[in-house]
Protein backbone atom coordinates (compact mmCIF):
# COMPACT_ATOMS: atom_id res chain seq x y z
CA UNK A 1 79.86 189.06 79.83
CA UNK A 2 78.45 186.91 83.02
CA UNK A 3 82.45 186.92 83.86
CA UNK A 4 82.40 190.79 83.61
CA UNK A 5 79.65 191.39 85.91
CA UNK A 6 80.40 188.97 88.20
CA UNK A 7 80.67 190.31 92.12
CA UNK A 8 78.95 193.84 90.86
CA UNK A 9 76.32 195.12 92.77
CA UNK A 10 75.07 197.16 89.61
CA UNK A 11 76.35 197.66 85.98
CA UNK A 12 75.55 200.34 82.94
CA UNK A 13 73.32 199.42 80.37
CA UNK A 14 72.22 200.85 77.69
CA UNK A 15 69.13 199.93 74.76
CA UNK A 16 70.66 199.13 71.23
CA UNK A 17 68.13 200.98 69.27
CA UNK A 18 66.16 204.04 70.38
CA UNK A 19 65.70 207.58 69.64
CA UNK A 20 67.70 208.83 72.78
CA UNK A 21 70.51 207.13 74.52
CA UNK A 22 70.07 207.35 77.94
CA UNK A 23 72.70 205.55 80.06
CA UNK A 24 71.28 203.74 83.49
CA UNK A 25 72.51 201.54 86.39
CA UNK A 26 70.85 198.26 86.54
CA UNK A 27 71.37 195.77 89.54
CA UNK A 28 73.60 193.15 89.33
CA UNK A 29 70.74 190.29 89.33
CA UNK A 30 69.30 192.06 86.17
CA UNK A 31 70.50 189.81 83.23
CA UNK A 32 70.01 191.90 79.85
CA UNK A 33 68.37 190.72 76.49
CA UNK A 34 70.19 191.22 73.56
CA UNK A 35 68.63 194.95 72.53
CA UNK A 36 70.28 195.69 76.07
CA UNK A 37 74.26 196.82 75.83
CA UNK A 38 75.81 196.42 79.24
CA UNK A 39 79.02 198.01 80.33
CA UNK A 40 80.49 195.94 82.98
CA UNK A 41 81.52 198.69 85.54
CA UNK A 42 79.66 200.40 88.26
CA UNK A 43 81.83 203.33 88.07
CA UNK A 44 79.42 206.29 87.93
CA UNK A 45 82.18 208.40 86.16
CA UNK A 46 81.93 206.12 82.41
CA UNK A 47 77.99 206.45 83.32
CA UNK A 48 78.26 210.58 83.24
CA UNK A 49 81.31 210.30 80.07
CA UNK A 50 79.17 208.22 78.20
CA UNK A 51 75.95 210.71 78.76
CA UNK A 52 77.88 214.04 78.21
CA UNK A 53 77.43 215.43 74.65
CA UNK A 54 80.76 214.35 73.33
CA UNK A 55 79.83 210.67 73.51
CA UNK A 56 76.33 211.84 72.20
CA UNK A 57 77.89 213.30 69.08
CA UNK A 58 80.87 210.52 68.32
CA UNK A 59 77.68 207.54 68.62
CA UNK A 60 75.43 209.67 66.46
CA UNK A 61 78.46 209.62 63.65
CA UNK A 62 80.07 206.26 64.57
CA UNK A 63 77.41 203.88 65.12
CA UNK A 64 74.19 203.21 62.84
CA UNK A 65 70.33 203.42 62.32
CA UNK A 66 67.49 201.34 61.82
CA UNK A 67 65.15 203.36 60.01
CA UNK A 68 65.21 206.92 61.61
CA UNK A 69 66.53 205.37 65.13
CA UNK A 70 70.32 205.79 65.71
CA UNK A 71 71.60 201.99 66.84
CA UNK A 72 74.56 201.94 69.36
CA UNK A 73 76.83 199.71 69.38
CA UNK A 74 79.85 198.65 71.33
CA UNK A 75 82.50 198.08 68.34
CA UNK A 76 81.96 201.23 66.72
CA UNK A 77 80.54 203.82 69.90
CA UNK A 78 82.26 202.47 72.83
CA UNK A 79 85.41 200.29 71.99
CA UNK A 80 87.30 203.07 69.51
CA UNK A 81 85.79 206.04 71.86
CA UNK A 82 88.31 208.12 73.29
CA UNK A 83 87.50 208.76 77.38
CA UNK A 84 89.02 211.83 78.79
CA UNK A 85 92.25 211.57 80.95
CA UNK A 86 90.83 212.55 84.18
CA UNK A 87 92.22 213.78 87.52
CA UNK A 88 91.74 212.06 90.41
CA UNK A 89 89.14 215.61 90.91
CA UNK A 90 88.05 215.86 87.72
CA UNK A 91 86.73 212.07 87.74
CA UNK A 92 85.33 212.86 91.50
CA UNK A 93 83.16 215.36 89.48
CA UNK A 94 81.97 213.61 86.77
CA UNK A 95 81.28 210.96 89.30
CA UNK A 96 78.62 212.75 91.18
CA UNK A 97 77.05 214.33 88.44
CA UNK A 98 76.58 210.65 87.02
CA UNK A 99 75.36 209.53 90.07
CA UNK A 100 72.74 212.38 90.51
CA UNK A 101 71.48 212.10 86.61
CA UNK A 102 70.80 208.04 87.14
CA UNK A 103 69.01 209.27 90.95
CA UNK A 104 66.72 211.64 89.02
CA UNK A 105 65.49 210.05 86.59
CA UNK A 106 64.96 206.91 89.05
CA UNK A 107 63.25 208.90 91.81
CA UNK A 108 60.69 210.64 89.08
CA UNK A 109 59.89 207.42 87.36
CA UNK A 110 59.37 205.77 90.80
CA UNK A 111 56.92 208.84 91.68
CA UNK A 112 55.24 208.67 88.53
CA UNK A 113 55.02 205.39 87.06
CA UNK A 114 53.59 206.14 83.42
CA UNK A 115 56.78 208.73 82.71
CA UNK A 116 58.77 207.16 80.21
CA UNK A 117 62.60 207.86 79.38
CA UNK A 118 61.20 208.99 76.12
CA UNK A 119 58.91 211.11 77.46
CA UNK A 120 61.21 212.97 79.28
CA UNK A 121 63.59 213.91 76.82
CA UNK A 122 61.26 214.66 74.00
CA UNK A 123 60.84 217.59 76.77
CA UNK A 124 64.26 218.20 77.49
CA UNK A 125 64.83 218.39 73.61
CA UNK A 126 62.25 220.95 73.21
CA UNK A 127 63.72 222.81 76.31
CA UNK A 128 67.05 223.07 74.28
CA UNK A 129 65.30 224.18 71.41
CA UNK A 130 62.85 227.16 72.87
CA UNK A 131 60.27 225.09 71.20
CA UNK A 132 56.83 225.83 73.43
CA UNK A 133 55.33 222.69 75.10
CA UNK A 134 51.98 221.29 74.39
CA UNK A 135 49.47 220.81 77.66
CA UNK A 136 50.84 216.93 78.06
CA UNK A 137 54.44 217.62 77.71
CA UNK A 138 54.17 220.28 80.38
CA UNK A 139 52.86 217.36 82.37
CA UNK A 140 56.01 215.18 81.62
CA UNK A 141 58.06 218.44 82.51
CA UNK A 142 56.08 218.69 85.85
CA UNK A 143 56.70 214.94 86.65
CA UNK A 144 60.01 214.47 85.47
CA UNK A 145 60.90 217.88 86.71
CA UNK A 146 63.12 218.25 83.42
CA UNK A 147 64.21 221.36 83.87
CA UNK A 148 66.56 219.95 86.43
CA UNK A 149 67.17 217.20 84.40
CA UNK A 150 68.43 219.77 81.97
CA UNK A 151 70.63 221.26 84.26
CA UNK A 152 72.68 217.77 85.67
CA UNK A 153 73.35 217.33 82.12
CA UNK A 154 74.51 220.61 81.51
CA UNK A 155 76.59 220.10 84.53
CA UNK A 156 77.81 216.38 83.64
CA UNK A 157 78.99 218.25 79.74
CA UNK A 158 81.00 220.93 81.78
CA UNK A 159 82.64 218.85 83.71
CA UNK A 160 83.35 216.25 80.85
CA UNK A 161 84.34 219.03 78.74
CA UNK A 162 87.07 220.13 81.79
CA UNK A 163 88.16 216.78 81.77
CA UNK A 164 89.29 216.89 78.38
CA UNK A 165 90.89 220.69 79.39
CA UNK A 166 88.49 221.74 76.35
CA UNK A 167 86.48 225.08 75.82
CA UNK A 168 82.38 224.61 77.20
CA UNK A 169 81.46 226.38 73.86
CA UNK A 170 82.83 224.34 71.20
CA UNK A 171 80.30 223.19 67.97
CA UNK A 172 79.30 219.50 67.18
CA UNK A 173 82.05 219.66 64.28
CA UNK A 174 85.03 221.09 66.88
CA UNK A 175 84.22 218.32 69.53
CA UNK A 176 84.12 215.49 66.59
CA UNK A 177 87.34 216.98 64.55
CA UNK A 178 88.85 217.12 68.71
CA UNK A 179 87.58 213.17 69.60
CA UNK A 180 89.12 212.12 66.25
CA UNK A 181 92.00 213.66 66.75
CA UNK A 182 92.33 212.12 70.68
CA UNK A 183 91.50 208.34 69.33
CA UNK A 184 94.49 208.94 66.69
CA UNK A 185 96.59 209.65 69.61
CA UNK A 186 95.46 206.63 71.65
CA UNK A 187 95.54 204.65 68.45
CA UNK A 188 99.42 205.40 68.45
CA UNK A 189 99.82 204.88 72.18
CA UNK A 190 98.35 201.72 71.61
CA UNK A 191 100.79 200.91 68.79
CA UNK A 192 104.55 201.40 71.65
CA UNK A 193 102.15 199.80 74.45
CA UNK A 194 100.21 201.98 76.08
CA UNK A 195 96.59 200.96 76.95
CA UNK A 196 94.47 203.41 78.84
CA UNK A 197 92.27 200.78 80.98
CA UNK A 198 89.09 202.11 82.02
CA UNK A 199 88.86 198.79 84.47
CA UNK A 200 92.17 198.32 84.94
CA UNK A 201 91.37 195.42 88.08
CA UNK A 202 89.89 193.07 85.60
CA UNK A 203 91.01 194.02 82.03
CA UNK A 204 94.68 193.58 83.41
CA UNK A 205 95.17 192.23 86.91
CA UNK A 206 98.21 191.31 86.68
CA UNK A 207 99.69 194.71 85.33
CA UNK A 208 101.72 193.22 82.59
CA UNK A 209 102.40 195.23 79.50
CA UNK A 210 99.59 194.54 76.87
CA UNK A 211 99.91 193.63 73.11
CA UNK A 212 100.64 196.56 70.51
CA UNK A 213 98.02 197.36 68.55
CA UNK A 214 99.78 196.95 65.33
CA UNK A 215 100.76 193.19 66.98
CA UNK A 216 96.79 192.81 67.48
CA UNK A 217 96.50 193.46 63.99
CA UNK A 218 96.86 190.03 62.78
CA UNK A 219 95.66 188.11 65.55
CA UNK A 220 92.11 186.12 64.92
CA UNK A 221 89.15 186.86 67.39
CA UNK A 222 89.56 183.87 69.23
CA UNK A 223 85.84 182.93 68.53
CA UNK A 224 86.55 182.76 65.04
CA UNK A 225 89.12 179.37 65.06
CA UNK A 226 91.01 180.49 62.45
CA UNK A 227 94.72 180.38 61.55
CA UNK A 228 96.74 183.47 61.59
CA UNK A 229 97.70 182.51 58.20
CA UNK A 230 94.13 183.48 57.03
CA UNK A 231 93.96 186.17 58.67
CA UNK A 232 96.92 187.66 56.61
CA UNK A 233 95.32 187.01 53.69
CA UNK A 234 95.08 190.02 51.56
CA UNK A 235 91.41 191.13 49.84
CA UNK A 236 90.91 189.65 46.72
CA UNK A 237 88.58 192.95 44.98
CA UNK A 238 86.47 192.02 42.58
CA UNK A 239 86.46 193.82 38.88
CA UNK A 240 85.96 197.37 39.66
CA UNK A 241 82.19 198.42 39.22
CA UNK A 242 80.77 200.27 41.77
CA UNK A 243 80.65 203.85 41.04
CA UNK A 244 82.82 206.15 43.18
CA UNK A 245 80.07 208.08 45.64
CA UNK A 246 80.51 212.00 45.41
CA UNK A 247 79.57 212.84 48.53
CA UNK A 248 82.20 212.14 51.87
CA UNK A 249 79.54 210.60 53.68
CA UNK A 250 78.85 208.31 51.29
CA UNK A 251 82.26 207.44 50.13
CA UNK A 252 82.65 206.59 54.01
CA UNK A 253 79.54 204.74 54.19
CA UNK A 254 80.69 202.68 50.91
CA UNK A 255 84.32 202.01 51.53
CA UNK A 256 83.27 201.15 55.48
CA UNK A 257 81.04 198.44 54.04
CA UNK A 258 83.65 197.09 51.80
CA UNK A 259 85.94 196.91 54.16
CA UNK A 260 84.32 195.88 57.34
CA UNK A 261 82.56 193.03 55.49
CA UNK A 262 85.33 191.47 54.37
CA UNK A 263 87.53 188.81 55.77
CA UNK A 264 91.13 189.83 54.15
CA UNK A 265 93.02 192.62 54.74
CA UNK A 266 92.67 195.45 52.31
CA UNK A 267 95.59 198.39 51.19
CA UNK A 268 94.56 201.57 49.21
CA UNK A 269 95.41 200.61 45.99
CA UNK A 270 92.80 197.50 46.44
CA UNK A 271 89.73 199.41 48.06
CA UNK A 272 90.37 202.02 44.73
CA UNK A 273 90.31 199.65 42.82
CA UNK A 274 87.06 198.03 43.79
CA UNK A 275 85.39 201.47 42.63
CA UNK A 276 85.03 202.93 39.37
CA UNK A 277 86.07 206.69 39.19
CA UNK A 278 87.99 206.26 42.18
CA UNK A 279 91.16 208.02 43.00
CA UNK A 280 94.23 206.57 45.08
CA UNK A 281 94.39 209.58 47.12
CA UNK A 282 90.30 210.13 47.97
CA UNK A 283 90.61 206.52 49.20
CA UNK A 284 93.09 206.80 51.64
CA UNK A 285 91.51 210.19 53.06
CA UNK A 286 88.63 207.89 53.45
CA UNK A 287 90.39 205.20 54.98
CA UNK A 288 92.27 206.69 57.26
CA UNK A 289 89.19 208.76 58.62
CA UNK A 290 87.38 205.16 59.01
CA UNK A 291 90.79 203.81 61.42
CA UNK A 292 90.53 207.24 63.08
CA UNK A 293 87.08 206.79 63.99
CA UNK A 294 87.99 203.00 64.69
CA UNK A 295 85.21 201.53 61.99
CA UNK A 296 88.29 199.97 60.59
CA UNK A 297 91.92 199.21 62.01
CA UNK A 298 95.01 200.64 60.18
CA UNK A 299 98.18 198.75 60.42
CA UNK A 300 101.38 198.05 58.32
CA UNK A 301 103.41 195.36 56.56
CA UNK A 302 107.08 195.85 55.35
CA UNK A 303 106.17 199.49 55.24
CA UNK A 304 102.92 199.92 53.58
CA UNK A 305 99.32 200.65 54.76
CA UNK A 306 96.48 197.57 55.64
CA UNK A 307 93.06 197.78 56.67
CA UNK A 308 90.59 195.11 58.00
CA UNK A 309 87.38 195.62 59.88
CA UNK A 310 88.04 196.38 63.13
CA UNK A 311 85.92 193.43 65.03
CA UNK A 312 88.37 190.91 63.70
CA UNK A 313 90.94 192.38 66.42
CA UNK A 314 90.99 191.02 69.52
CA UNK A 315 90.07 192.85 72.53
C-alpha cells in the first residue's frame, strides 16, 4: 500500500463499515487505519464511478454487514467490479462531477464543523424518498445544502450510466443483472489476456502482456508461501449434512462460505455433495453466479469446472 501511494498528492479512501459509503480524497500525508480502505489513485473519475449508483448497488450485494451496517470491502466490491469503458469525454465528465461531489461536501463541512457525512445523507435519503424533514434535518439540509448534493450525484449516475452507453432509467435488478453480465465479459477477457488497467502507469509499467486469468488460477498469493502443488489440491467435503437452503440468497450465502473458506479447489459435484438435498444442477447455478460476481474464481482442468475463493489469486 505505502508503495501505491507513494509520490500522490491525494488518494480515495473509503470507511470499511458504515451505513453510507461515501467516497473522499484524502492527502497524501494521511496514513489510514485499518477501518479506512484506500484506493491508490487520485483520479477523480474512479472517485465519481465508485459513488454513482451502480457501484452503490453491486457493494450492497457483493460485500457484507456487521449487524445492520453494509461492510465494503476490496476483494469482493472493488477487485471483481466491472468499471465502465470510458471515452476520453465520457471520463472528462465523470471527472468533474467527482471532483465537484468531494468539493461540496469539503467546503460545507469546513463551514459548518458539527455536519457529519452521516448527517447529510440521512437528508439526502429522505430527499429521494419524499419523506418530510424534521426541524434538525432541515438544519443539516441548510448547512450541507443537500439539495445540491442531490443533484452532483444525480449528475455523477448520468454520466456513469452514459459511460456504460446504458438507459438513465434502469431498476436496481437491470443495473445488477447488466454489471454481472459486464464482469463475465471481463472475466473472459481476462482469460486470452486482456486486463483493463484502471492505473495502467503502476499496475503495468512496462506494458507487457499480463497473466491469463485461468493461468492465475493456480498460482499462491505470494504472502501465503505455499507450493503450487497445494494449491491444486482438490476439496476434501466432508459427509454431506448441511441441509440444502431454499431460498437463492441463502444457497449463495452457504455455498460462498464453503467455498471461500476453504483452501482446495472445489468442482460441482463436491460443493453438492457437501449438502444434503442438494442438486448437481442448483449448485452450479449457484456457483457460477458466485465467479460472476467474483466471490469465487471459476477455472478449468482437463475440461471440467473448479472453484476456489477468489483471494487466493494473485493480483
Amino acid at each position: 500500500m505505502r508503495r501505491a501511494l507513494g509520490g500522490l498528492r491525494r488518494y480515495i479512501a473509503t470507511i470499511e463499515t458504515s451505513k453510507f459509503k461515501p467516497f473522499m480524497f484524502l492527502a497524501g500525508a494521511v496514513l489510514p487505519d485499518h477501518k479506512v480502505y484506500a484506493v491508490a489513485t487520485d483520479d477523480a473519475f474512479i472517485l465519481g464511478t465508485l459513488s454513482s449508483r451502480p457501484h452503490a448497488l453491486w457493494a450492497r450485494v457483493a460485500g457484507g454487514t456487521l449487524e445492520d451496517r453494509p461492510t465494503w470491502t476490496n476483494t469482493t466490491c472493488f477487485l471483481p467490479f466491472p468499471f465502465p469503458d470510458a471515452t476520453a469525454e465520457q471520463k472528462a465528465r465523470i471527472r468533474d462531477w467527482g471532483e465537484q461531489l468531494d468539493a461540496h461536501r469539503k467546503k460545507q463541512q469546513a463551514e459548518y464543523p458539527e455536519l457529519t457525512i452521516t448527517g447529510m445523507y440521512n437528508v439526502l435519503e429522505k430527499l429521494r424518498s419524499g419523506e418530510e424533514l424534521t426541524a434538525k434535518e432541515r438544519v443539516i439540509h441548510e448547512q450541507g445544502l443537500v439539495s445540491i448534493l442531490k443533484q452532483i450525484h444525480d449528475e455523477v449516475d448520468t454520466a456513469v450510466f452514459d459511460a456504460y452507453g446504458w438507459p438513465h432509467d434502469l431498476t436496481d435488478e437491470q443495473i445488477l443483472e447488466r454489471l454481472v453480465a459486464l464482469n463475465a465479459e471481463r472475466a473472459e477477457e481476462e482469460r486470452n489476456g486482456l486486463i483493463r488497467w484502471l492505473r495502467p502507469e503502476f499496475q503495468n509499467p512496462s506494458g507487457a502482456k499480463a497473466a491469463s486469468q485461468a493461468a492465475l488460477a493456480g498460482v499462491e498469493s505470494a504472502s501465503a508461501g505455499e507450493s503450487e502443488e497445494g494449491d491444486d489440491e482438490e476439496a476434501k467435503p466432508a459427509a454431506k449434512g448441511a441441509p440444502w437452503p431454499k431460498k437463492l440468497p441463502e444457497r449463495i450465502a452457504a455455498v460462498r462460505d464453503l467455498v471461500g473458506g476453504s483452501r482446495g479447489a472445489w468442482s460441482v459435484e463436491q460443493t453438492a455433495a457437501a449438502f444434503a438435498g442438494a442438486k448437481r444442477a442448483e449448485v452450479e447455478v449457484v456457483l457460477e453466479s458466485l465467479a460472476a460476481l467474483g466471490l469465487v474464481v471459476g477455472y478449468e482442468v482437463n475440461g471440467e469446472a473448479r472453484y476456489r475463493a477468489a483471494a487466493r489469486v494473485a493480483a
